[in-house]
N, C-alpha and C. Protein backbone atom coordinates (compact mmCIF):
# COMPACT_ATOMS: atom_id res chain seq x y z
N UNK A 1 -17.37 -139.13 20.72
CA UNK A 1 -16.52 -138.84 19.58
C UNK A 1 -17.01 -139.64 18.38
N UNK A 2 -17.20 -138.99 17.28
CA UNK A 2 -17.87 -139.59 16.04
C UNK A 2 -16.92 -140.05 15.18
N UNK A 3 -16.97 -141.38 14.71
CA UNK A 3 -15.96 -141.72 13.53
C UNK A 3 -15.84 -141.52 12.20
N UNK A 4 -14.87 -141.46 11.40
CA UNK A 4 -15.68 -141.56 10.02
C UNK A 4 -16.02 -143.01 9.29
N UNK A 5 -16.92 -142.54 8.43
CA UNK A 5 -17.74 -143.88 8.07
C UNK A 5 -16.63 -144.42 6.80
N UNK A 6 -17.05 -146.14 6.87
CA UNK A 6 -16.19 -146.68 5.70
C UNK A 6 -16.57 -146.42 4.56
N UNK A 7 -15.99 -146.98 3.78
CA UNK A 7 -16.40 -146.51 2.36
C UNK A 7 -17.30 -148.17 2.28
N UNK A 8 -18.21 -147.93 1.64
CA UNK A 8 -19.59 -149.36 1.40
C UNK A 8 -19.06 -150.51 0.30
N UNK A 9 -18.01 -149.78 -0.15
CA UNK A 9 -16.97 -150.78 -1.60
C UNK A 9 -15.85 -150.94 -0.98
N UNK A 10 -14.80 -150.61 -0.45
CA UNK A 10 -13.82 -151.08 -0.27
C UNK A 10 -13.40 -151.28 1.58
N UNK A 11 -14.27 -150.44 2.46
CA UNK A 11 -14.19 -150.51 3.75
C UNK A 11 -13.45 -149.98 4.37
N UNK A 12 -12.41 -148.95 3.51
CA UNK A 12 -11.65 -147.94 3.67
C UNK A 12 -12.12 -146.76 4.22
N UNK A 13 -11.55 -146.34 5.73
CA UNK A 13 -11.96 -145.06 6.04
C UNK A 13 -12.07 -143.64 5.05
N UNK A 14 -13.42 -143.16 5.25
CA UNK A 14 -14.00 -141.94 4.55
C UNK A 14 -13.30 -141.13 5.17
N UNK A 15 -13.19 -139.57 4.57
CA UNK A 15 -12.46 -138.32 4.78
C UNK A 15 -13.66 -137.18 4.53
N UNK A 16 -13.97 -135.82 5.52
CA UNK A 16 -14.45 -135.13 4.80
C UNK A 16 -14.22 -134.53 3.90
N UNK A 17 -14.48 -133.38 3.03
CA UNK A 17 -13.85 -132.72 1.98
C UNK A 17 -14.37 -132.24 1.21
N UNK A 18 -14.17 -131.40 -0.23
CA UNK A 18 -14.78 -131.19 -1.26
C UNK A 18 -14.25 -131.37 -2.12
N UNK A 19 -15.24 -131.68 -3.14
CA UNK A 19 -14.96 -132.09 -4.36
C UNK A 19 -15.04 -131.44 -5.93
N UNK A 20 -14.94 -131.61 -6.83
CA UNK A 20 -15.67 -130.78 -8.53
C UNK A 20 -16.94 -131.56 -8.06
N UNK A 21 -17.73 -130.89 -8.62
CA UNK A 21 -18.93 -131.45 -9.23
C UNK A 21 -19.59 -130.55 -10.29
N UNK A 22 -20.45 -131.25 -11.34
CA UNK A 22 -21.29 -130.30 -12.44
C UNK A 22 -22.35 -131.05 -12.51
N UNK A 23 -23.08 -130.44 -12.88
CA UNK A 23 -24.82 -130.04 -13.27
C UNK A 23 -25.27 -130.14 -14.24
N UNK A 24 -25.70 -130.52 -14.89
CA UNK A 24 -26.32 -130.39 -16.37
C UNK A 24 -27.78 -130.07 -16.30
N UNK A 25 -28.71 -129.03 -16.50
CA UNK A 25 -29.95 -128.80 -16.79
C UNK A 25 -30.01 -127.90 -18.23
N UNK A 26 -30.84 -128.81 -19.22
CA UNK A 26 -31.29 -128.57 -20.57
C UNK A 26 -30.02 -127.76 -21.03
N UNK A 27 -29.45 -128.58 -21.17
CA UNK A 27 -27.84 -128.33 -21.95
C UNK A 27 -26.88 -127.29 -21.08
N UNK A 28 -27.48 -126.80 -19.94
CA UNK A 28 -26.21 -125.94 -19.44
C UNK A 28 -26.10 -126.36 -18.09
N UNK A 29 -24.41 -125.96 -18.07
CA UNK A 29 -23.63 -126.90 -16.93
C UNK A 29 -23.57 -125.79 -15.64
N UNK A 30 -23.15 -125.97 -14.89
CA UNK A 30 -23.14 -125.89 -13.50
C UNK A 30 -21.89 -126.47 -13.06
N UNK A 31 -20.98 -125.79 -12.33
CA UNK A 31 -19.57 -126.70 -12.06
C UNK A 31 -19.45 -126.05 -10.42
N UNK A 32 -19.52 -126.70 -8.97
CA UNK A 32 -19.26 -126.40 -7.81
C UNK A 32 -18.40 -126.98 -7.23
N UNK A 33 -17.98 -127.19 -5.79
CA UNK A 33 -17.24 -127.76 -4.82
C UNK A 33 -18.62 -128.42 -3.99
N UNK A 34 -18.32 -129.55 -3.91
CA UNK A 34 -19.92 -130.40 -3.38
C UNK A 34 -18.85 -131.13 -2.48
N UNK A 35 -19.36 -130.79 -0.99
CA UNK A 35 -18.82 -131.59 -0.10
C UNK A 35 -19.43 -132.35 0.64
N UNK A 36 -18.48 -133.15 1.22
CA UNK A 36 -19.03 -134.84 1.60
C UNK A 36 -18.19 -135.85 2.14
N UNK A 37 -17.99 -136.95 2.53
CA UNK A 37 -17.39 -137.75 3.26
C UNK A 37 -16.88 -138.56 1.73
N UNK A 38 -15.44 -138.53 1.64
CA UNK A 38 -15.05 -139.31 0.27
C UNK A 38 -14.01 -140.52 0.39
N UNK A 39 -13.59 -141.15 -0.21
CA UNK A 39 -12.94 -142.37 -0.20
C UNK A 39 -11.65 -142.40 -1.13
N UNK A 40 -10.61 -142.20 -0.49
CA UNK A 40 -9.41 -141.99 -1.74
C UNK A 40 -9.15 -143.32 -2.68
N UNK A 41 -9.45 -144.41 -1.70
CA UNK A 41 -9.61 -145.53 -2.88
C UNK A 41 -10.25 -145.84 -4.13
N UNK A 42 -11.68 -145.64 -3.83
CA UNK A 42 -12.38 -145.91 -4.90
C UNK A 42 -13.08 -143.98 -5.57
N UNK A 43 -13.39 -142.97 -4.68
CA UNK A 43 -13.94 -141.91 -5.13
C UNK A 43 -15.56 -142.34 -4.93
N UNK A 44 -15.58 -143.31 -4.03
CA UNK A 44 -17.26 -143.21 -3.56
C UNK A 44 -17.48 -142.02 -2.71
N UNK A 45 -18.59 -141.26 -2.30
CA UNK A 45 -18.99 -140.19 -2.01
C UNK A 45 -20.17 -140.59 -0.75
N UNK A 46 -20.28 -140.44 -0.30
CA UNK A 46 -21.33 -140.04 0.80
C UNK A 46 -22.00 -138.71 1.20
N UNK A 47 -22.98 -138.42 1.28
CA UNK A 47 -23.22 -136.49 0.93
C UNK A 47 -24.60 -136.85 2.63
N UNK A 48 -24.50 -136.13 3.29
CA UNK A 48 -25.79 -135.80 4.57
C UNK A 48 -26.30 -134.77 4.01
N UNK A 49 -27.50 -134.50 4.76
CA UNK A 49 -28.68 -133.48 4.09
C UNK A 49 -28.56 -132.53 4.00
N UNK A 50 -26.87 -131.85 5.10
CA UNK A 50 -26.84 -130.63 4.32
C UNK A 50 -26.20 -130.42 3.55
N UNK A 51 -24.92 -131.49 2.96
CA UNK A 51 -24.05 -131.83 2.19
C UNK A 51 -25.12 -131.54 0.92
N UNK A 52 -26.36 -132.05 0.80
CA UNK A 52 -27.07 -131.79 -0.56
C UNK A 52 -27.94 -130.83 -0.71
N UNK A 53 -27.96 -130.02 0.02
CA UNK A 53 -28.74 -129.20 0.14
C UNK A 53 -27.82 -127.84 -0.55
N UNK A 54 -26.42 -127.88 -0.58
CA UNK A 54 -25.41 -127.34 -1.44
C UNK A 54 -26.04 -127.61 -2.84
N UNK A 55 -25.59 -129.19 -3.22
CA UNK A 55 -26.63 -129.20 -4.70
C UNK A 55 -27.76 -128.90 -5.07
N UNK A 56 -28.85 -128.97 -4.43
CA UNK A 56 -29.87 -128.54 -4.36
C UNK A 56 -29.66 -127.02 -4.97
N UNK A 57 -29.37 -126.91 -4.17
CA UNK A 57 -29.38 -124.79 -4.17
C UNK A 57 -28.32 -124.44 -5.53
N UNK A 58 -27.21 -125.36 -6.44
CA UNK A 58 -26.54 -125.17 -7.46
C UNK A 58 -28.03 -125.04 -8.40
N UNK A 59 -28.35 -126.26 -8.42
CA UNK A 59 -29.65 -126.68 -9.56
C UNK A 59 -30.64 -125.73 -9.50
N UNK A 60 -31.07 -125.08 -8.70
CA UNK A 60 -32.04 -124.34 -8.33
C UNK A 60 -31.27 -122.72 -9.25
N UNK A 61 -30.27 -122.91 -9.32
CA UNK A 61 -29.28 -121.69 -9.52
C UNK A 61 -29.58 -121.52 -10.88
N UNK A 62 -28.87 -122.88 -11.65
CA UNK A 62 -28.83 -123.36 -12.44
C UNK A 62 -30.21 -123.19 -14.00
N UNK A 63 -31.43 -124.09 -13.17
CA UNK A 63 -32.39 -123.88 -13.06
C UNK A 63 -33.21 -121.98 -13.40
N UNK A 64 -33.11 -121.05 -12.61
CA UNK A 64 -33.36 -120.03 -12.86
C UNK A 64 -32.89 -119.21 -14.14
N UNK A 65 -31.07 -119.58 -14.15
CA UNK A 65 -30.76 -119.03 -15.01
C UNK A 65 -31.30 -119.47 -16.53
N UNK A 66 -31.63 -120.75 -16.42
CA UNK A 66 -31.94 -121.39 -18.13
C UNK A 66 -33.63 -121.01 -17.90
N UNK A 67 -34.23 -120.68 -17.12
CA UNK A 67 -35.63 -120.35 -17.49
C UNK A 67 -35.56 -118.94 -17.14
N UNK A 68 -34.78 -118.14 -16.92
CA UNK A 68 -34.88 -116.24 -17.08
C UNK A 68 -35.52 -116.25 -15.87
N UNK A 69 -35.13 -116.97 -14.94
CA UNK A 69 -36.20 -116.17 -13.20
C UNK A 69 -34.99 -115.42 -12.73
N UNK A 70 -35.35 -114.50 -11.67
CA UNK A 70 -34.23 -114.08 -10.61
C UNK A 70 -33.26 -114.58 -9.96
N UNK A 71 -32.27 -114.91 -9.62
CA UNK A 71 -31.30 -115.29 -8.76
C UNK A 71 -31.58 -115.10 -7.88
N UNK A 72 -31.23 -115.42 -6.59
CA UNK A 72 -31.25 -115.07 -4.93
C UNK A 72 -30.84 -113.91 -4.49
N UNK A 73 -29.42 -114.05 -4.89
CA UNK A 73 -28.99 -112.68 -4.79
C UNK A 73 -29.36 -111.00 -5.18
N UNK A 74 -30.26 -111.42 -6.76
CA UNK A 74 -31.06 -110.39 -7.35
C UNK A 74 -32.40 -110.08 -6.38
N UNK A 75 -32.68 -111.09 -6.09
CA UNK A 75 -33.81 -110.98 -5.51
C UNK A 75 -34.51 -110.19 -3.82
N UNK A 76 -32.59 -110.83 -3.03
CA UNK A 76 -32.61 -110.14 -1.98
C UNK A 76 -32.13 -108.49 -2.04
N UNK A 77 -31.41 -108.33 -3.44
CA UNK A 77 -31.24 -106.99 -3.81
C UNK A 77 -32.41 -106.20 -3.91
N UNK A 78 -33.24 -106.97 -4.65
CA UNK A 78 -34.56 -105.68 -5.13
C UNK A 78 -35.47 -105.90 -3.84
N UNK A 79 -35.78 -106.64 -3.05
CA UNK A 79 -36.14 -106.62 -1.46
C UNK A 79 -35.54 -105.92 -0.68
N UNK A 80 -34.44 -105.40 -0.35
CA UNK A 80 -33.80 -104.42 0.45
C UNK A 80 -33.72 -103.31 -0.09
N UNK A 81 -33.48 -103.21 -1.41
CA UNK A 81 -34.22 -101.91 -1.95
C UNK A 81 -35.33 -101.09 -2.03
N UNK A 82 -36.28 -101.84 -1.98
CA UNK A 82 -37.28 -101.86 -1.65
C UNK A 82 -38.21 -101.99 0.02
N UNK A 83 -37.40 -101.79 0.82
CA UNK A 83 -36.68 -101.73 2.27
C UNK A 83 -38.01 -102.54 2.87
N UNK A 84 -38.55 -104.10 2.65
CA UNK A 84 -39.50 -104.38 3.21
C UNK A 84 -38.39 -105.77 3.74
N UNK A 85 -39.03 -106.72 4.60
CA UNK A 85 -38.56 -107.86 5.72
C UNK A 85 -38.82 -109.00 4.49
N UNK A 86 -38.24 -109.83 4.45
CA UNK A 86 -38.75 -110.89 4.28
C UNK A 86 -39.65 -111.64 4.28
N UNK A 87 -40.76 -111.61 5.81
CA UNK A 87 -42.10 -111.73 5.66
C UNK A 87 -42.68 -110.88 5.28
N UNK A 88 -42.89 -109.37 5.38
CA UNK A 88 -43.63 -108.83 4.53
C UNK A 88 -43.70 -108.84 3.05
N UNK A 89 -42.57 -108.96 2.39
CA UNK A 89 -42.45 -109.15 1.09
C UNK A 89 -43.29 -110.17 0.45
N UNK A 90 -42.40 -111.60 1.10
CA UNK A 90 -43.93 -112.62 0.90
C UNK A 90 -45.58 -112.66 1.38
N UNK A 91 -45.47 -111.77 1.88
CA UNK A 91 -47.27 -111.35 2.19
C UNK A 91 -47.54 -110.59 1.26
N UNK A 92 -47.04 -109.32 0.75
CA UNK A 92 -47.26 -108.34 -0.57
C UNK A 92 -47.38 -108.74 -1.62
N UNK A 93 -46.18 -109.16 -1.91
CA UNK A 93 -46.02 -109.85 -3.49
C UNK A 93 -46.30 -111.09 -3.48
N UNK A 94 -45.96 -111.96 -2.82
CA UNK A 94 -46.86 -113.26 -2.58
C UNK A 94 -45.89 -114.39 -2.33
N UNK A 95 -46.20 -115.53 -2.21
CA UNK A 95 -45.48 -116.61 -1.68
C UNK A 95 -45.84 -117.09 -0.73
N UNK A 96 -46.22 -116.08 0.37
CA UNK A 96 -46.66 -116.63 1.82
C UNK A 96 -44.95 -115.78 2.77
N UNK A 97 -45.60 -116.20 4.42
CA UNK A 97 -44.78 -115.57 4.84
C UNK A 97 -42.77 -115.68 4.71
N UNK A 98 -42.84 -117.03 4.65
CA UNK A 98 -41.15 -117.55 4.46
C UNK A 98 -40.82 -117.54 2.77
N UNK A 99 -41.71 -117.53 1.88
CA UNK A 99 -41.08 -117.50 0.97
C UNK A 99 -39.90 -116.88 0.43
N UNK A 100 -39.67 -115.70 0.54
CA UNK A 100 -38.52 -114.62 0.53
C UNK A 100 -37.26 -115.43 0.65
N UNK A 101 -37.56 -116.17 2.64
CA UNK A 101 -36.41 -116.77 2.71
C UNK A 101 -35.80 -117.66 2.23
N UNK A 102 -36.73 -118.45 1.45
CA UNK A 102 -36.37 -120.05 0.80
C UNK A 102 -35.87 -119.55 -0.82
N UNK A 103 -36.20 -118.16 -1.29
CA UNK A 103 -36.10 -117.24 -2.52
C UNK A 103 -34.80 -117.04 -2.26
N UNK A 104 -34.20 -116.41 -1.29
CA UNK A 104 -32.85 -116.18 -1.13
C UNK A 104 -31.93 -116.83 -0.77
N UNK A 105 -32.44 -117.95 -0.23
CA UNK A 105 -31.60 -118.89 0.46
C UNK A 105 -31.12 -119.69 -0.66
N UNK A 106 -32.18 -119.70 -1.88
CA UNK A 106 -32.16 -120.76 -2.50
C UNK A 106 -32.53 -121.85 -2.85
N UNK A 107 -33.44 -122.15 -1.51
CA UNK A 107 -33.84 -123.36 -1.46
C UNK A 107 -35.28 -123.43 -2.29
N UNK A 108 -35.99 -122.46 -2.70
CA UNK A 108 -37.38 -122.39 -3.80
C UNK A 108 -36.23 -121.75 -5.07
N UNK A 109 -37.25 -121.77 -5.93
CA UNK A 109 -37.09 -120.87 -6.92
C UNK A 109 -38.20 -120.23 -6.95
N UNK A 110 -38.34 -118.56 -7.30
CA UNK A 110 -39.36 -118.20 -8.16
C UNK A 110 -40.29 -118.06 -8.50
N UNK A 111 -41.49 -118.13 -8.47
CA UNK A 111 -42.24 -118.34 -10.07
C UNK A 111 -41.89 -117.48 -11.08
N UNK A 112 -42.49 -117.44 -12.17
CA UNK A 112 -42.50 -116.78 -13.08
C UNK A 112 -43.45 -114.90 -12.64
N UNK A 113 -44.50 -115.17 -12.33
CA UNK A 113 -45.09 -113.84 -11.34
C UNK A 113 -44.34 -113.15 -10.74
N UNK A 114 -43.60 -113.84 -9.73
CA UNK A 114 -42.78 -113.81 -8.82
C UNK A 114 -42.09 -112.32 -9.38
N UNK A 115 -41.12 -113.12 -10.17
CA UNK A 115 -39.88 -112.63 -10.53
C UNK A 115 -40.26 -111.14 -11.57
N UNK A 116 -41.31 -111.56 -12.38
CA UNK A 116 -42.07 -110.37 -12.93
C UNK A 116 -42.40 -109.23 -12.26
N UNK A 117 -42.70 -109.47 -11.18
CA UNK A 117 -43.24 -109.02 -10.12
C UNK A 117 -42.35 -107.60 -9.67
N UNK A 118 -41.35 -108.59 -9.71
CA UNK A 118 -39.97 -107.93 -8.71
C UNK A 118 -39.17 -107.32 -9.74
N UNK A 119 -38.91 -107.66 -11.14
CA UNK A 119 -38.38 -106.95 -11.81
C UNK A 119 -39.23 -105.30 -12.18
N UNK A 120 -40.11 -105.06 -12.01
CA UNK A 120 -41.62 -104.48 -12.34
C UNK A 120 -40.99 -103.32 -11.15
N UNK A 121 -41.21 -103.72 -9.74
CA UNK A 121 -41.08 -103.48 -8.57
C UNK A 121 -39.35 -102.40 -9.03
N UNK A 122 -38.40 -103.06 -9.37
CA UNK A 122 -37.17 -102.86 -9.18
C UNK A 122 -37.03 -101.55 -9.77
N UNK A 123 -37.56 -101.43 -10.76
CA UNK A 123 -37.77 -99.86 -12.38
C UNK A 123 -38.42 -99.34 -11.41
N UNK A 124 -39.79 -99.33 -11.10
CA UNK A 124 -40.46 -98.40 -10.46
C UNK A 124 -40.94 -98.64 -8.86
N UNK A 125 -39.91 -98.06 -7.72
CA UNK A 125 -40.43 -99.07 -6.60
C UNK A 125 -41.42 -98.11 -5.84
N UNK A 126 -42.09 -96.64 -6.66
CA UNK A 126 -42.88 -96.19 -6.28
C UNK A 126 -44.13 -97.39 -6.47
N UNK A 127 -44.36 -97.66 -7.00
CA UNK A 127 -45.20 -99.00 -7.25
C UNK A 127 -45.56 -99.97 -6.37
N UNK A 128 -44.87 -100.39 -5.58
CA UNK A 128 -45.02 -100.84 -4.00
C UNK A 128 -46.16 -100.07 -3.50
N UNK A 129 -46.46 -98.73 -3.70
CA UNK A 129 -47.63 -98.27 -3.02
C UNK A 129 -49.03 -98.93 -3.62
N UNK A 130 -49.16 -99.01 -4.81
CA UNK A 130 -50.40 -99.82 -5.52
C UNK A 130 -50.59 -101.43 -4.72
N UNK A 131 -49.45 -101.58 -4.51
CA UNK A 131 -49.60 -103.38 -3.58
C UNK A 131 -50.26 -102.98 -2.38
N UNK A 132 -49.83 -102.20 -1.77
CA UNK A 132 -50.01 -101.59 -0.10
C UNK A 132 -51.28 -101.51 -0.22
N UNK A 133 -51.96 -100.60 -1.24
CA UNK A 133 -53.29 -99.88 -1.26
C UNK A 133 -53.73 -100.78 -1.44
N UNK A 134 -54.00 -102.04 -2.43
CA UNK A 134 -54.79 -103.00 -2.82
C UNK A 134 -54.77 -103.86 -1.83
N UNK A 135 -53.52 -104.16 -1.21
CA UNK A 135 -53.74 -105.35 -0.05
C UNK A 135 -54.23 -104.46 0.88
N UNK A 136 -54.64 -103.73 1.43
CA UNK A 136 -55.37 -102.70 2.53
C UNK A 136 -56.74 -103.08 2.01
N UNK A 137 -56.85 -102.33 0.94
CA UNK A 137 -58.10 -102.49 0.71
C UNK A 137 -59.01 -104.18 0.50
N UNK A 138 -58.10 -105.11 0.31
CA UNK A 138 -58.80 -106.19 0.63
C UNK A 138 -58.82 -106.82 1.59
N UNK A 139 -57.82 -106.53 2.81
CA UNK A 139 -58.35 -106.73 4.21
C UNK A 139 -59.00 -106.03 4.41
N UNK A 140 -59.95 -104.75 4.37
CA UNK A 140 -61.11 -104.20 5.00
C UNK A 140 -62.23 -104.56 4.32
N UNK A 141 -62.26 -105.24 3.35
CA UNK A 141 -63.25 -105.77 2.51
C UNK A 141 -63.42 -107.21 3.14
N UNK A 142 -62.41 -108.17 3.55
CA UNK A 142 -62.23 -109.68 4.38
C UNK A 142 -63.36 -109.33 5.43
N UNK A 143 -62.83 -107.76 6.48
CA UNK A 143 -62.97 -107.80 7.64
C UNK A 143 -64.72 -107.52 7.84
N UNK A 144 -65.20 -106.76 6.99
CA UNK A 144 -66.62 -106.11 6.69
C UNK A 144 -66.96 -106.97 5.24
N UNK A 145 -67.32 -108.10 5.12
CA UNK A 145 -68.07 -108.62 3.92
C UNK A 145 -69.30 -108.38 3.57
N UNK A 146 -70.05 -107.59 2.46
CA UNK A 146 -71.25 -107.56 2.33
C UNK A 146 -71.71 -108.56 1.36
N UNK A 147 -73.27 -108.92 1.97
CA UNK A 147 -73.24 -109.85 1.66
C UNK A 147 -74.63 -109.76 0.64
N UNK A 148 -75.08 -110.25 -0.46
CA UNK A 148 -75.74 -109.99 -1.25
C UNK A 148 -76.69 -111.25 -1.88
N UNK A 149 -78.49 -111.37 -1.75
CA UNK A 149 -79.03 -112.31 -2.26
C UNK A 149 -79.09 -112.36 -4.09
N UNK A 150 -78.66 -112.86 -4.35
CA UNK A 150 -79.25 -113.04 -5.49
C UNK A 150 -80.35 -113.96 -6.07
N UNK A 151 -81.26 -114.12 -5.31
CA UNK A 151 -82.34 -115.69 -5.38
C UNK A 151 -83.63 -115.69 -4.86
């Protein structure tokens, strides 16, 4: 059976819970429920890794919106629209295989390509076929390399 921890200022048993919290990135705010082990005495906070991994993923939110990238949610929209997996997506359009998931989850942001990419994709998702064809065609080009002296 696990206890809760004291508070490190007053030695008063911690509570879990949530709290306000806000954000500030380049002048715009961010306001969530950030939960964590808290202290009614003093309002010291204690947060575990997945406790911040909540903030994390606000800022990241946050973050997108003040630089014009996709949201998560936008993102897993124009991916299921586009009716490909998660790893394939990040193999097509790029990132690598988990990217998608850390895109939606939250836990990456973006790039700027990225999101270009996918907005591009979203207007015309006949367009997905030009990715297909080009990534085809450069695995059979990987698989058969010719090879040429110049010297």
């Amino acid at each position: 059976m696990s206890t809760n921890p004291s508070c490190p200022n007053t030695g008063a048993p911690m509570h879990r819970g949530v709290r306000p919290m806000a954000l500030t990135y380049k002048e715009e705010l961010i306001s969530f429920d950030m939960p964590g082990w808290y202290c009614d005495d003093c309002q010291e906070s204690i947060h575990t890794g997945k406790d911040m991994k909540v903030s994390d993923r606000m800022l990241n939110l946050l973050k997108a919106r003040r630089e014009g990238l996709l949201a998560p949610e936008e993102i897993r929209r124009i991916r299921k629209k586009l009716r490909l997996s998660q790893e394939s997506a990040g193999l097509l359009i790029g990132g690598g295989p988990r990217a998608f998931q850390k895109y939606e989850s939250g836990d990456l942001l973006p790039s700027r390509a990225i999101s270009s990419a996918l907005v591009l994709l979203d207007h015309d998702p006949e367009a997905l076929a030009v990715l297909k064809n080009w990534q085809e065609a450069n695995q059979a080009q990987v698989q058969s390399p010719t090879l040429s002296n110049h010297g």
